[in-house]
Each structure stands twice: as C-alpha cells, then as structure tokens.
ModelCIF file with pLDDT and N, C-alpha, C, O atoms, coordinates in Angstrom:
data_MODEL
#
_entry.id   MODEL 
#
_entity.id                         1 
_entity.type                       polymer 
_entity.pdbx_number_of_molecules   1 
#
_entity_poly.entity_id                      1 
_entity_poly.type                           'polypeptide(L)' 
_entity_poly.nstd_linkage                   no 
_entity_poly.nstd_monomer                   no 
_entity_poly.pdbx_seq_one_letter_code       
;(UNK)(UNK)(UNK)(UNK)(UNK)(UNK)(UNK)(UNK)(UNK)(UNK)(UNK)(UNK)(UNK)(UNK)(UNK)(UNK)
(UNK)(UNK)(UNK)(UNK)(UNK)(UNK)(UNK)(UNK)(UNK)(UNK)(UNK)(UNK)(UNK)(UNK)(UNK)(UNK)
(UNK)(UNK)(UNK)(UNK)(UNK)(UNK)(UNK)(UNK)(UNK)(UNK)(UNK)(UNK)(UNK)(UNK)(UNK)(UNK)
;
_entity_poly.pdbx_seq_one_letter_code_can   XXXXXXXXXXXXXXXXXXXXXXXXXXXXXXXXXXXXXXXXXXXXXXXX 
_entity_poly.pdbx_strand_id                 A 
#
loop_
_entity_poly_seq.entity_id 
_entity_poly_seq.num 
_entity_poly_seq.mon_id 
_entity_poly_seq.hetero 
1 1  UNK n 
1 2  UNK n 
1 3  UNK n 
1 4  UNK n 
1 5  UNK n 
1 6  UNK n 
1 7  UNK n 
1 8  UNK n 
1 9  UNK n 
1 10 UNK n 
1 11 UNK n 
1 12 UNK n 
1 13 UNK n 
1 14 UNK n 
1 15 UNK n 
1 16 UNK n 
1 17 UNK n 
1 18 UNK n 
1 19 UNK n 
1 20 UNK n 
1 21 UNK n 
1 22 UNK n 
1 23 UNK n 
1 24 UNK n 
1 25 UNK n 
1 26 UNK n 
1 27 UNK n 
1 28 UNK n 
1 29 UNK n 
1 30 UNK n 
1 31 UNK n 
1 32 UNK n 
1 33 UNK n 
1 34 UNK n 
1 35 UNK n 
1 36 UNK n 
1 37 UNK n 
1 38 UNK n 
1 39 UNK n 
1 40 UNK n 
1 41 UNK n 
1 42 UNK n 
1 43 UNK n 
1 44 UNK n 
1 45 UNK n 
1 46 UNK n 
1 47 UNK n 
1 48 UNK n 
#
_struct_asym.id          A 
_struct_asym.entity_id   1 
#
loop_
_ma_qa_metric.id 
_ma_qa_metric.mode 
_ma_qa_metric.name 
_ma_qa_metric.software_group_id 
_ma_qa_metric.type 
1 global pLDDT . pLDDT 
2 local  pLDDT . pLDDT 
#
_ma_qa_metric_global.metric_id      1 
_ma_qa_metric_global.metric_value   84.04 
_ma_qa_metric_global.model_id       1 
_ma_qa_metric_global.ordinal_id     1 
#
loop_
_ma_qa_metric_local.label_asym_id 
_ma_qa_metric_local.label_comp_id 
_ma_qa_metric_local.label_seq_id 
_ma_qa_metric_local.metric_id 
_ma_qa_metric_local.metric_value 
_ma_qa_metric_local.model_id 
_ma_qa_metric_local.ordinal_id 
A UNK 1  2 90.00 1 1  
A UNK 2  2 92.00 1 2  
A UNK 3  2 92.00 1 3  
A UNK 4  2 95.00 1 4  
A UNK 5  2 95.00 1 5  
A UNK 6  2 96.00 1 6  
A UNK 7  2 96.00 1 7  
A UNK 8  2 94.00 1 8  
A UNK 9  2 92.00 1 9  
A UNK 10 2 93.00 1 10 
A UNK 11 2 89.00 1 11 
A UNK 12 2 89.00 1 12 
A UNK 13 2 85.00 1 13 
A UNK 14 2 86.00 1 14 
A UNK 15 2 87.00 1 15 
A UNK 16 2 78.00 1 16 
A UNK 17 2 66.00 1 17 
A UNK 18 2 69.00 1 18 
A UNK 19 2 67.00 1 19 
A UNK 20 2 65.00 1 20 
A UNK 21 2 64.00 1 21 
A UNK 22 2 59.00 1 22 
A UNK 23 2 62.00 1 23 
A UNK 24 2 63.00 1 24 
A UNK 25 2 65.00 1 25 
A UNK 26 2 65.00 1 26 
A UNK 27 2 75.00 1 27 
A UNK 28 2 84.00 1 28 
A UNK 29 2 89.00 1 29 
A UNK 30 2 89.00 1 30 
A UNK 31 2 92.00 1 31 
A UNK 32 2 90.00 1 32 
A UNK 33 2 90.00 1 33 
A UNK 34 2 86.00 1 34 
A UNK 35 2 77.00 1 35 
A UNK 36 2 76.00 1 36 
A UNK 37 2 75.00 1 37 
A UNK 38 2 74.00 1 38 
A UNK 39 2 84.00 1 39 
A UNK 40 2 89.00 1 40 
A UNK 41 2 94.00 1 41 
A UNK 42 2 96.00 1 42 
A UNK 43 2 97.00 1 43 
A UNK 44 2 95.00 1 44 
A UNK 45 2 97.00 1 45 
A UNK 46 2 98.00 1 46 
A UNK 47 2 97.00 1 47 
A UNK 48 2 96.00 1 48 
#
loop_
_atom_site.group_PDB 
_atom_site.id 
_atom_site.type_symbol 
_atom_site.label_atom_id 
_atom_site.label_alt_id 
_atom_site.label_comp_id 
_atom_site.label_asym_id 
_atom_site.label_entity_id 
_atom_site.label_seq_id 
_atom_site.pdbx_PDB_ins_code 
_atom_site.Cartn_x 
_atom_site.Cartn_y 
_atom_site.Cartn_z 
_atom_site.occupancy 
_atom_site.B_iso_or_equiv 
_atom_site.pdbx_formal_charge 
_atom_site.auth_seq_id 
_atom_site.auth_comp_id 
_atom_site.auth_asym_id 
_atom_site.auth_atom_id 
_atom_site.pdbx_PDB_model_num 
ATOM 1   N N  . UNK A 1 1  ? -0.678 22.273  8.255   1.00 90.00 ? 1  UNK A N  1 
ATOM 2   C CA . UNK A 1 1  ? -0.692 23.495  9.062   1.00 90.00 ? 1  UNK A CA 1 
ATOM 3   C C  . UNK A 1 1  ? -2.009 23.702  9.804   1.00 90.00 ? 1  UNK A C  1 
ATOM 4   O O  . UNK A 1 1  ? -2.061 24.277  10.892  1.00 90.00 ? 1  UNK A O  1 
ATOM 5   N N  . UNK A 1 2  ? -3.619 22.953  8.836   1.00 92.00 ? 2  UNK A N  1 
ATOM 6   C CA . UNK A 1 2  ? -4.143 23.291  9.868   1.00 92.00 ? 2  UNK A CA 1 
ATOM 7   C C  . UNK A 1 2  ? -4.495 22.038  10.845  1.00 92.00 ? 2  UNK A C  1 
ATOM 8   O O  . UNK A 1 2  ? -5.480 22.194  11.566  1.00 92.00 ? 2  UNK A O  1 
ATOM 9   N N  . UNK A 1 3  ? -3.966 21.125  10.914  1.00 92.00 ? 3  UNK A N  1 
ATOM 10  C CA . UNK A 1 3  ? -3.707 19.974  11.865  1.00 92.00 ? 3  UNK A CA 1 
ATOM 11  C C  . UNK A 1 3  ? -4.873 18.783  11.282  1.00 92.00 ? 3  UNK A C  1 
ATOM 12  O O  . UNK A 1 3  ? -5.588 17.954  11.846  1.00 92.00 ? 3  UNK A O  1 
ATOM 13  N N  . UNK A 1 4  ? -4.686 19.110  10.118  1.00 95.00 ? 4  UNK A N  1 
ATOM 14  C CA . UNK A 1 4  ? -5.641 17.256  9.548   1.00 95.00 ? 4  UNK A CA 1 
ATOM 15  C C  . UNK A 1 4  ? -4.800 17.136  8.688   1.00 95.00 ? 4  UNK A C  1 
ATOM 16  O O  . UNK A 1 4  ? -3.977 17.976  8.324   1.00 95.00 ? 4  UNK A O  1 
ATOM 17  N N  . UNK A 1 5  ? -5.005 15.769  8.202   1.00 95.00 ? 5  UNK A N  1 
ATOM 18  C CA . UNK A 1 5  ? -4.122 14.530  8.255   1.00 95.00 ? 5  UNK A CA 1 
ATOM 19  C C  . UNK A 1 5  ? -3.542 14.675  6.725   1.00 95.00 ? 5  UNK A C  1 
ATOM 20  O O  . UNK A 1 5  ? -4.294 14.712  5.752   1.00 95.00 ? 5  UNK A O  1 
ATOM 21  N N  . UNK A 1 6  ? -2.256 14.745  6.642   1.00 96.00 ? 6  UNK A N  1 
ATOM 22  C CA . UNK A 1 6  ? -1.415 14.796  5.148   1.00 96.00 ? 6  UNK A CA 1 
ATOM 23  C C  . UNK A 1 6  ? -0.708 13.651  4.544   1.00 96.00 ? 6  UNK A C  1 
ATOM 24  O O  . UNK A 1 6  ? 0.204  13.039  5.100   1.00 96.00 ? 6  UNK A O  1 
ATOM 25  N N  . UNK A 1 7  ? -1.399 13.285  2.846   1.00 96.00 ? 7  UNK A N  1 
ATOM 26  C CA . UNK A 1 7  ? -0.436 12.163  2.760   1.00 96.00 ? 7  UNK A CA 1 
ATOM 27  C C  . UNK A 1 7  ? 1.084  12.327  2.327   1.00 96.00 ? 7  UNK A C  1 
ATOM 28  O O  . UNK A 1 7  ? 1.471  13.365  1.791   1.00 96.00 ? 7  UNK A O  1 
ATOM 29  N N  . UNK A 1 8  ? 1.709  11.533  2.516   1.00 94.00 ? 8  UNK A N  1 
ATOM 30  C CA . UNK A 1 8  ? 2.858  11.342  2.047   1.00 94.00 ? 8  UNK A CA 1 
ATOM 31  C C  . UNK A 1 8  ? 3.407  10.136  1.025   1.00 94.00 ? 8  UNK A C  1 
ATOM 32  O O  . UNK A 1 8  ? 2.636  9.184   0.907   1.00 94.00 ? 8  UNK A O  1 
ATOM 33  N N  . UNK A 1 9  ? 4.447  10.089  0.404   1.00 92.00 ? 9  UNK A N  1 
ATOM 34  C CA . UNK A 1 9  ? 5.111  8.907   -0.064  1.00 92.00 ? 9  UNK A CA 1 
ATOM 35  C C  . UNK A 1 9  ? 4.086  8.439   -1.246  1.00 92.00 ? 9  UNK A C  1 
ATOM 36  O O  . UNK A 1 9  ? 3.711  7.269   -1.327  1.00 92.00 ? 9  UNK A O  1 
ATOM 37  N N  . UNK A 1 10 ? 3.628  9.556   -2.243  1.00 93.00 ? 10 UNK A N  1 
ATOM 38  C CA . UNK A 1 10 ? 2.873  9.152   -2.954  1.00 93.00 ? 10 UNK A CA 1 
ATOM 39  C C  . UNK A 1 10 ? 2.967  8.223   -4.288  1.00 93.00 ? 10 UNK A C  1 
ATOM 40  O O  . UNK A 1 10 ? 3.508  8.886   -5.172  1.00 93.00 ? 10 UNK A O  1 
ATOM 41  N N  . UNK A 1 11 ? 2.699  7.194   -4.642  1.00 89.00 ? 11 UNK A N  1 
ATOM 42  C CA . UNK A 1 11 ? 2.774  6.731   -6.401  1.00 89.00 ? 11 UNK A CA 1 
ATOM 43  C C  . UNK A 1 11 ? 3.910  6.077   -6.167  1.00 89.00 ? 11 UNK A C  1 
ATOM 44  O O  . UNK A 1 11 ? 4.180  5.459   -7.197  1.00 89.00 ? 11 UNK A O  1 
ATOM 45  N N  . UNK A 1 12 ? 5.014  5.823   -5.042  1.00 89.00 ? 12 UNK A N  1 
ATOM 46  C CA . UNK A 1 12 ? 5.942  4.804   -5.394  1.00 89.00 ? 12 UNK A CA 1 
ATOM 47  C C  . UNK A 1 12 ? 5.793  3.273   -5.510  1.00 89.00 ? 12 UNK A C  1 
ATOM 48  O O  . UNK A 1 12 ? 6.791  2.554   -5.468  1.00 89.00 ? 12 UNK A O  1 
ATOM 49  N N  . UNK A 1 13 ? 4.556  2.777   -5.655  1.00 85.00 ? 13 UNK A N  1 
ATOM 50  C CA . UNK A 1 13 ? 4.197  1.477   -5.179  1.00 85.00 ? 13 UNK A CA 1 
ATOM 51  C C  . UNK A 1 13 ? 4.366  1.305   -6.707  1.00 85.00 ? 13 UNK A C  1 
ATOM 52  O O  . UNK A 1 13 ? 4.795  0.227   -7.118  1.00 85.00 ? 13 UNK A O  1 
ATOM 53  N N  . UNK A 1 14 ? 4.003  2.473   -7.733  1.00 86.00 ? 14 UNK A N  1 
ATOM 54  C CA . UNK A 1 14 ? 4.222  1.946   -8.831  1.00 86.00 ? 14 UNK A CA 1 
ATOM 55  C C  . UNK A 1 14 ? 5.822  1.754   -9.397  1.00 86.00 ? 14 UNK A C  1 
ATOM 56  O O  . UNK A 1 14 ? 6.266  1.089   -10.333 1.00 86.00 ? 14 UNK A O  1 
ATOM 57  N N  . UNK A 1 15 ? 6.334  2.443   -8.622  1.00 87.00 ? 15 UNK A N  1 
ATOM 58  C CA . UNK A 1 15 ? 7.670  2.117   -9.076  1.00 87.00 ? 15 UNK A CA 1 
ATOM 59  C C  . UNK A 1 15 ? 8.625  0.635   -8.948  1.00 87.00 ? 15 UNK A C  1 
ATOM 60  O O  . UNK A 1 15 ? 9.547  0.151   -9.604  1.00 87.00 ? 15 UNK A O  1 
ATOM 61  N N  . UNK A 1 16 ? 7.660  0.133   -7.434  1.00 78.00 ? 16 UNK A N  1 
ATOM 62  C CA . UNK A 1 16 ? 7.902  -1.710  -7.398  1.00 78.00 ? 16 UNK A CA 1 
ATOM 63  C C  . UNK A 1 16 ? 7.148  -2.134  -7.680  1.00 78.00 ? 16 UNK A C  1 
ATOM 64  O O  . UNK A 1 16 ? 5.991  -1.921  -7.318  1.00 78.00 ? 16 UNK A O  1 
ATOM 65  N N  . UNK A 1 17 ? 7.594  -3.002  -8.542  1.00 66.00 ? 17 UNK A N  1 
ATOM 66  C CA . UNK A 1 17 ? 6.538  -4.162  -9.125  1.00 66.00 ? 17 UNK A CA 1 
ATOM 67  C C  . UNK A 1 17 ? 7.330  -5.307  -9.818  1.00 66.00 ? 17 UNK A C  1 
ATOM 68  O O  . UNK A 1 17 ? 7.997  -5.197  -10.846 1.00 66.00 ? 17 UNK A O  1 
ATOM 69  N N  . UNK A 1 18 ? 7.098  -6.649  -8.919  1.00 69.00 ? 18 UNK A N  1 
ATOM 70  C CA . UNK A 1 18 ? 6.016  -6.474  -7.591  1.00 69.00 ? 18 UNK A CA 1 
ATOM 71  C C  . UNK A 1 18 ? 6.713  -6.235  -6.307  1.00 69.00 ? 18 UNK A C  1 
ATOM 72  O O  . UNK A 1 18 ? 7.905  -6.270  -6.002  1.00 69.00 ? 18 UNK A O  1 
ATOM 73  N N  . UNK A 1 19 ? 5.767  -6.014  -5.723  1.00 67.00 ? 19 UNK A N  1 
ATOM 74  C CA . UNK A 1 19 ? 6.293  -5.454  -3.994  1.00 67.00 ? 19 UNK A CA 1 
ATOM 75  C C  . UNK A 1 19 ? 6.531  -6.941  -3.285  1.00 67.00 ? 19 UNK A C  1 
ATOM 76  O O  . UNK A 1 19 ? 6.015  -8.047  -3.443  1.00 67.00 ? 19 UNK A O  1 
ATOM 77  N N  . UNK A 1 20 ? 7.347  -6.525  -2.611  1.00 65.00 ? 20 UNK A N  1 
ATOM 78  C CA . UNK A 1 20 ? 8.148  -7.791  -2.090  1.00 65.00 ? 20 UNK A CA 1 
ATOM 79  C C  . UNK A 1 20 ? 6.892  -8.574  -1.224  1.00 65.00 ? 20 UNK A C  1 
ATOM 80  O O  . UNK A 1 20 ? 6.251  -7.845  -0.467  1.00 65.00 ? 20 UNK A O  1 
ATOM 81  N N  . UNK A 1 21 ? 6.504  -10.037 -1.298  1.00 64.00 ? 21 UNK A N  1 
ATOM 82  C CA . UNK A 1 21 ? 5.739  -10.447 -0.685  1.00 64.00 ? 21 UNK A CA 1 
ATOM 83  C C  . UNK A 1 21 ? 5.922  -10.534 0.824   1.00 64.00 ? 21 UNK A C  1 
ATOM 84  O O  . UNK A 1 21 ? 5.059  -10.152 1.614   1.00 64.00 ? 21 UNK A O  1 
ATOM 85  N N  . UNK A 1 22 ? 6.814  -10.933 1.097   1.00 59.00 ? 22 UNK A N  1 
ATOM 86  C CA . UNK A 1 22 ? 6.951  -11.221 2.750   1.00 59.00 ? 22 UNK A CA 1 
ATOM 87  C C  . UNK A 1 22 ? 6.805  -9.286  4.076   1.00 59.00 ? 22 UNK A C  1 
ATOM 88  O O  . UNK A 1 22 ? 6.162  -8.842  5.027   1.00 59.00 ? 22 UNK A O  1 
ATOM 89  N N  . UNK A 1 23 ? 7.575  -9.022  3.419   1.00 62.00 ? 23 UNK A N  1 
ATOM 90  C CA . UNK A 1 23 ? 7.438  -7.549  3.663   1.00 62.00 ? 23 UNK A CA 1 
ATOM 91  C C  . UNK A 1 23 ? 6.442  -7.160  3.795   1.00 62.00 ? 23 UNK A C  1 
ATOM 92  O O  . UNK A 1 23 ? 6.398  -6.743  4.952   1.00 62.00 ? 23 UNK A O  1 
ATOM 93  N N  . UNK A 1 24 ? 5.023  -6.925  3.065   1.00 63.00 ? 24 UNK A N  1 
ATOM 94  C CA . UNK A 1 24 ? 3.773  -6.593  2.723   1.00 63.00 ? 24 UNK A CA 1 
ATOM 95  C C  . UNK A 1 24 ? 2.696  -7.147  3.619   1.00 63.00 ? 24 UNK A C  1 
ATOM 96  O O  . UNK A 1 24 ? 1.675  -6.624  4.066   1.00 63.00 ? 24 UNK A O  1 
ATOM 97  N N  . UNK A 1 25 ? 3.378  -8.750  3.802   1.00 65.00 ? 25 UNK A N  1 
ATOM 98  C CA . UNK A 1 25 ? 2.547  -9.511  4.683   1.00 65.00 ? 25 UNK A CA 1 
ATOM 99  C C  . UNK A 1 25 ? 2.499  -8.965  6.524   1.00 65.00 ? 25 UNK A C  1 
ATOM 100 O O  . UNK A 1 25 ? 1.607  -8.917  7.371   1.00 65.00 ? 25 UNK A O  1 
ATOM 101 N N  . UNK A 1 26 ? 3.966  -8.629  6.501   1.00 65.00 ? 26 UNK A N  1 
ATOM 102 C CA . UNK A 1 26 ? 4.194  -8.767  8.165   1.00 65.00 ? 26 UNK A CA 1 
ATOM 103 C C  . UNK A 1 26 ? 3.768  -6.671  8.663   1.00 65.00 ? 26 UNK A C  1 
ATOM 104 O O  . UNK A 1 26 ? 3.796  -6.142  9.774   1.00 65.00 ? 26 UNK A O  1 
ATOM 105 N N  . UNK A 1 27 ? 3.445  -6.071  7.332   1.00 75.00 ? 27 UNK A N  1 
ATOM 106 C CA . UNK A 1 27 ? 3.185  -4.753  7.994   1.00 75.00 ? 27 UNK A CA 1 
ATOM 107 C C  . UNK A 1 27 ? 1.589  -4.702  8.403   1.00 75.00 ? 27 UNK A C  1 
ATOM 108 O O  . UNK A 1 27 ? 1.321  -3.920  9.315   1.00 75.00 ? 27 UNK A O  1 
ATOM 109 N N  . UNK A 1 28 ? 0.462  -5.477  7.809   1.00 84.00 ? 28 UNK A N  1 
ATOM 110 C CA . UNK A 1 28 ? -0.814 -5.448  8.271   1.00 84.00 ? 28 UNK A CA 1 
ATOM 111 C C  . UNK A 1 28 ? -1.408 -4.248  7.719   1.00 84.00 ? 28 UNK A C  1 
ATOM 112 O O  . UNK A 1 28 ? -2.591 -3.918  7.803   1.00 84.00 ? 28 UNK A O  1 
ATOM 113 N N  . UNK A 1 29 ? -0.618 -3.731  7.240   1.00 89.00 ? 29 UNK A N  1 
ATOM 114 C CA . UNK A 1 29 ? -2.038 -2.257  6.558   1.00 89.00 ? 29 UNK A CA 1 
ATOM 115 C C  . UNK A 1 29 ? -2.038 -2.485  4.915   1.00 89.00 ? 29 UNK A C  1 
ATOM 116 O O  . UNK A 1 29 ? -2.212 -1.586  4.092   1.00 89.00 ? 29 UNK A O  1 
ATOM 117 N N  . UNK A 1 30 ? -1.849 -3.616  4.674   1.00 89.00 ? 30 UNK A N  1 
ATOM 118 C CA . UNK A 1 30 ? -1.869 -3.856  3.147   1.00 89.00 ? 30 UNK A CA 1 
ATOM 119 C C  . UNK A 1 30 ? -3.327 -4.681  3.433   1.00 89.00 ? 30 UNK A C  1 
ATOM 120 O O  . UNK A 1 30 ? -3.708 -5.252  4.455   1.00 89.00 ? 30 UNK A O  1 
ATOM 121 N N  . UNK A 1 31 ? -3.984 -4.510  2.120   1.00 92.00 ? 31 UNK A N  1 
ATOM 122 C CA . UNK A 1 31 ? -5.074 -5.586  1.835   1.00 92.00 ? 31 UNK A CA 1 
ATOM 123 C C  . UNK A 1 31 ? -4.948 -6.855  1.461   1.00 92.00 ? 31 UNK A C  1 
ATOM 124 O O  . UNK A 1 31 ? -4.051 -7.130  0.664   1.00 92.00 ? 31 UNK A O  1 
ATOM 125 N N  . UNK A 1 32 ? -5.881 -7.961  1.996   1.00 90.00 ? 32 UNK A N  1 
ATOM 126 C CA . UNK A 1 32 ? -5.070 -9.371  1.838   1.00 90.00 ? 32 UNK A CA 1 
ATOM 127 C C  . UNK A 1 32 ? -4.969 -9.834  0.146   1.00 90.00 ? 32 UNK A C  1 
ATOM 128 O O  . UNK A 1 32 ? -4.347 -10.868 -0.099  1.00 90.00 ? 32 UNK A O  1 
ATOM 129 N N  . UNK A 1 33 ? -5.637 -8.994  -1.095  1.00 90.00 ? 33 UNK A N  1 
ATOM 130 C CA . UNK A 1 33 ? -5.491 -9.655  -2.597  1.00 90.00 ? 33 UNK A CA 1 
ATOM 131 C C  . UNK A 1 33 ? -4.324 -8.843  -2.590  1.00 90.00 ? 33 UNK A C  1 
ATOM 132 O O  . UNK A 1 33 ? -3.385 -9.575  -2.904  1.00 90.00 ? 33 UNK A O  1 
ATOM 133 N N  . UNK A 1 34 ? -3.794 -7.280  -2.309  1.00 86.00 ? 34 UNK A N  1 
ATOM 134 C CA . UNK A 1 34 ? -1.915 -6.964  -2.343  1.00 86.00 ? 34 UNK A CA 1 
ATOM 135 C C  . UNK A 1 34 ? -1.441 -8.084  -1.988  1.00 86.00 ? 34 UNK A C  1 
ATOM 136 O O  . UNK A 1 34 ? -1.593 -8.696  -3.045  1.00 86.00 ? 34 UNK A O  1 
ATOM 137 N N  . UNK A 1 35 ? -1.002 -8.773  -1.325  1.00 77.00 ? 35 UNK A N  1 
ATOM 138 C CA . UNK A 1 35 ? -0.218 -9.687  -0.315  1.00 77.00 ? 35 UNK A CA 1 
ATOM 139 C C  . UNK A 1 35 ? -0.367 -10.418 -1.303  1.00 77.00 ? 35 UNK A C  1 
ATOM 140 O O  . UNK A 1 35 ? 0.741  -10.807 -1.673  1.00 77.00 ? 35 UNK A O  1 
ATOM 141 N N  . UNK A 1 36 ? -1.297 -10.867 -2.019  1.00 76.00 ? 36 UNK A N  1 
ATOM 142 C CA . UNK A 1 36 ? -1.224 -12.212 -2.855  1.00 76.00 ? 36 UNK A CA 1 
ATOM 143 C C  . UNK A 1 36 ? -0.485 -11.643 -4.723  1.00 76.00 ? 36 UNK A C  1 
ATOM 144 O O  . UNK A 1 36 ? 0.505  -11.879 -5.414  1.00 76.00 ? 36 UNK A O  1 
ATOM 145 N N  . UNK A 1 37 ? -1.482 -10.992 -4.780  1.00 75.00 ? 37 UNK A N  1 
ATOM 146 C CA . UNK A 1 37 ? -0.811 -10.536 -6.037  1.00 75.00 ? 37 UNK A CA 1 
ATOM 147 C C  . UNK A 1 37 ? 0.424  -9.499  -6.381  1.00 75.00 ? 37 UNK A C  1 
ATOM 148 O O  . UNK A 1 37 ? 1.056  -9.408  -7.433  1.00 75.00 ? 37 UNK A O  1 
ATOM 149 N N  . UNK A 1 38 ? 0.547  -8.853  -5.332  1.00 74.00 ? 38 UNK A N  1 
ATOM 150 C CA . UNK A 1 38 ? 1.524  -7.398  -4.900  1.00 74.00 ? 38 UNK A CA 1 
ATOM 151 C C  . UNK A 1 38 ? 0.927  -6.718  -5.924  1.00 74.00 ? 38 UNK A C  1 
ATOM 152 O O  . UNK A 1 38 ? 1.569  -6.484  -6.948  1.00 74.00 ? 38 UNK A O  1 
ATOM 153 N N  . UNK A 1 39 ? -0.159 -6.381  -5.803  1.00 84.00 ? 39 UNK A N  1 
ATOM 154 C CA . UNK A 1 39 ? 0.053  -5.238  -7.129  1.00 84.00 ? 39 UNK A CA 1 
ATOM 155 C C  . UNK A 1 39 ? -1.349 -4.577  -5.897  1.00 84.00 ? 39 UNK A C  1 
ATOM 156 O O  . UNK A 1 39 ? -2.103 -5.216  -5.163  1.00 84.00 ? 39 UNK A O  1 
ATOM 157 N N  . UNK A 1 40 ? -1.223 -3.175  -6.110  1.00 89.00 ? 40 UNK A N  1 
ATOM 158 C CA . UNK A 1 40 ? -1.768 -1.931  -4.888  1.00 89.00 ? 40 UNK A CA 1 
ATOM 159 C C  . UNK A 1 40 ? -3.188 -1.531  -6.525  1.00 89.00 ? 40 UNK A C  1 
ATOM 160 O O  . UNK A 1 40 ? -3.004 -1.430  -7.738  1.00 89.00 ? 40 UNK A O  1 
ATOM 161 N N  . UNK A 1 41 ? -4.496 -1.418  -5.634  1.00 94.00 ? 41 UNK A N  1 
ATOM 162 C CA . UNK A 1 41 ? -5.200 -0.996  -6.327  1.00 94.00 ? 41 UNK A CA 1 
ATOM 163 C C  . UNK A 1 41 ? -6.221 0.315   -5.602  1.00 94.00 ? 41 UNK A C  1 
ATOM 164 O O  . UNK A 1 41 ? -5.892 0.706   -4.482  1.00 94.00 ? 41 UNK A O  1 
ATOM 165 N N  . UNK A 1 42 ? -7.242 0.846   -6.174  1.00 96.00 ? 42 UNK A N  1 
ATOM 166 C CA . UNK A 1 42 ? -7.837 2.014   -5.332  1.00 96.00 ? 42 UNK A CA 1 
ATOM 167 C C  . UNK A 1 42 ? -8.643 0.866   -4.411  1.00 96.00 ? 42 UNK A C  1 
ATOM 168 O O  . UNK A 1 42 ? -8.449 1.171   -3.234  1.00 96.00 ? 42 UNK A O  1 
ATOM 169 N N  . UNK A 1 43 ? -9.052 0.273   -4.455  1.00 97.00 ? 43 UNK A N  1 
ATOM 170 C CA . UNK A 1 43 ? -9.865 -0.740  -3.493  1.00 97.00 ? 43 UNK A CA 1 
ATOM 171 C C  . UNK A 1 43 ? -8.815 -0.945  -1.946  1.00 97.00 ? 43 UNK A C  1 
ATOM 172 O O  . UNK A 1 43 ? -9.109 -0.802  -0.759  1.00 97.00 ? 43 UNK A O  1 
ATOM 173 N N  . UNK A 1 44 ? -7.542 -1.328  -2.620  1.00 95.00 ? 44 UNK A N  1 
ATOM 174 C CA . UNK A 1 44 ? -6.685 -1.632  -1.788  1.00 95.00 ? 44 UNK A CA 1 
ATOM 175 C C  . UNK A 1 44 ? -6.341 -0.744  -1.247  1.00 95.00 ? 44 UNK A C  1 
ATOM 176 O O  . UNK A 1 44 ? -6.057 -0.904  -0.060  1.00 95.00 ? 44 UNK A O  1 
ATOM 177 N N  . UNK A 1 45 ? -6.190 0.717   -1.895  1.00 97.00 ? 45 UNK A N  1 
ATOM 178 C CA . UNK A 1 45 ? -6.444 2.028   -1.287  1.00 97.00 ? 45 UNK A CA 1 
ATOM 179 C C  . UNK A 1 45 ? -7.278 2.270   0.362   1.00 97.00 ? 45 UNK A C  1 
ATOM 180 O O  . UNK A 1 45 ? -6.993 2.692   1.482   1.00 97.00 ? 45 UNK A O  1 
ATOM 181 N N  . UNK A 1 46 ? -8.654 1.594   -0.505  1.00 98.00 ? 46 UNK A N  1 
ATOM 182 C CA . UNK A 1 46 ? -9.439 2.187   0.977   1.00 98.00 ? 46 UNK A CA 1 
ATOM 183 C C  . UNK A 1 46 ? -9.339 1.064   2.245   1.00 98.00 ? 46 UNK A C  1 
ATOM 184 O O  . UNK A 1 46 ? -9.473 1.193   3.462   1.00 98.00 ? 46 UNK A O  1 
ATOM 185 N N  . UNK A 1 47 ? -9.112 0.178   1.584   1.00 97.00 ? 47 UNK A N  1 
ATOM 186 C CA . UNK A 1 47 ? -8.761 -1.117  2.792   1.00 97.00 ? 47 UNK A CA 1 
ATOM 187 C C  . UNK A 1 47 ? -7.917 -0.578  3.784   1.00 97.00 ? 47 UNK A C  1 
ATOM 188 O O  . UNK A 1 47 ? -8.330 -0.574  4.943   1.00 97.00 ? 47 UNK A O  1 
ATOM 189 N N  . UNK A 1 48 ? -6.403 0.041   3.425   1.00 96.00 ? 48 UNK A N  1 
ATOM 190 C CA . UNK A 1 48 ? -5.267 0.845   4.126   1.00 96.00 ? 48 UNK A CA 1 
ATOM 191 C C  . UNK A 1 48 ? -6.032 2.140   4.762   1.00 96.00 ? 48 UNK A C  1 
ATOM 192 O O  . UNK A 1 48 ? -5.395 2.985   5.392   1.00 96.00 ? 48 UNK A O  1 
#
C-alpha cells in the first residue's frame, strides 16, 4: 500500500525437494550451487 516492494510465495521451496534441475537452470534468478544441488539457502537468498 505504501508502494515498496512485497514478498510473495514464501517457504515453498521447502516443500520441493529437490527442485527440479532443468527448470531452475533456464529461470536465471537462482544461484549457480541451487542449480547444482537444488537445495535454496539464505546465501542463495541474497544471490536472487
């Protein structure tokens, strides 16, 4: 409401595991150790 930035779609990354590799690869806002291991960390957080 007051026009800065809201997240959404929170904590489901834990619900896949693991996250589909090919998928992960071709969106570009994943960090390149996600892509390898699929598993989302706070590091991988700030990379996104």
């Amino acid at each position: 409401s007051e026009g800065f930035g809201c997240l959404s779609d929170i904590g489901l990354a834990a619900l896949m595991s693991p996250m589909p590799h090919q998928v992960m690869k071709a969106a570009g806002h994943h960090a390149p150790e996600v892509t390898d291991s699929r598993k989302a960390t706070q590091a991988s957080d700030v990379y996104s």
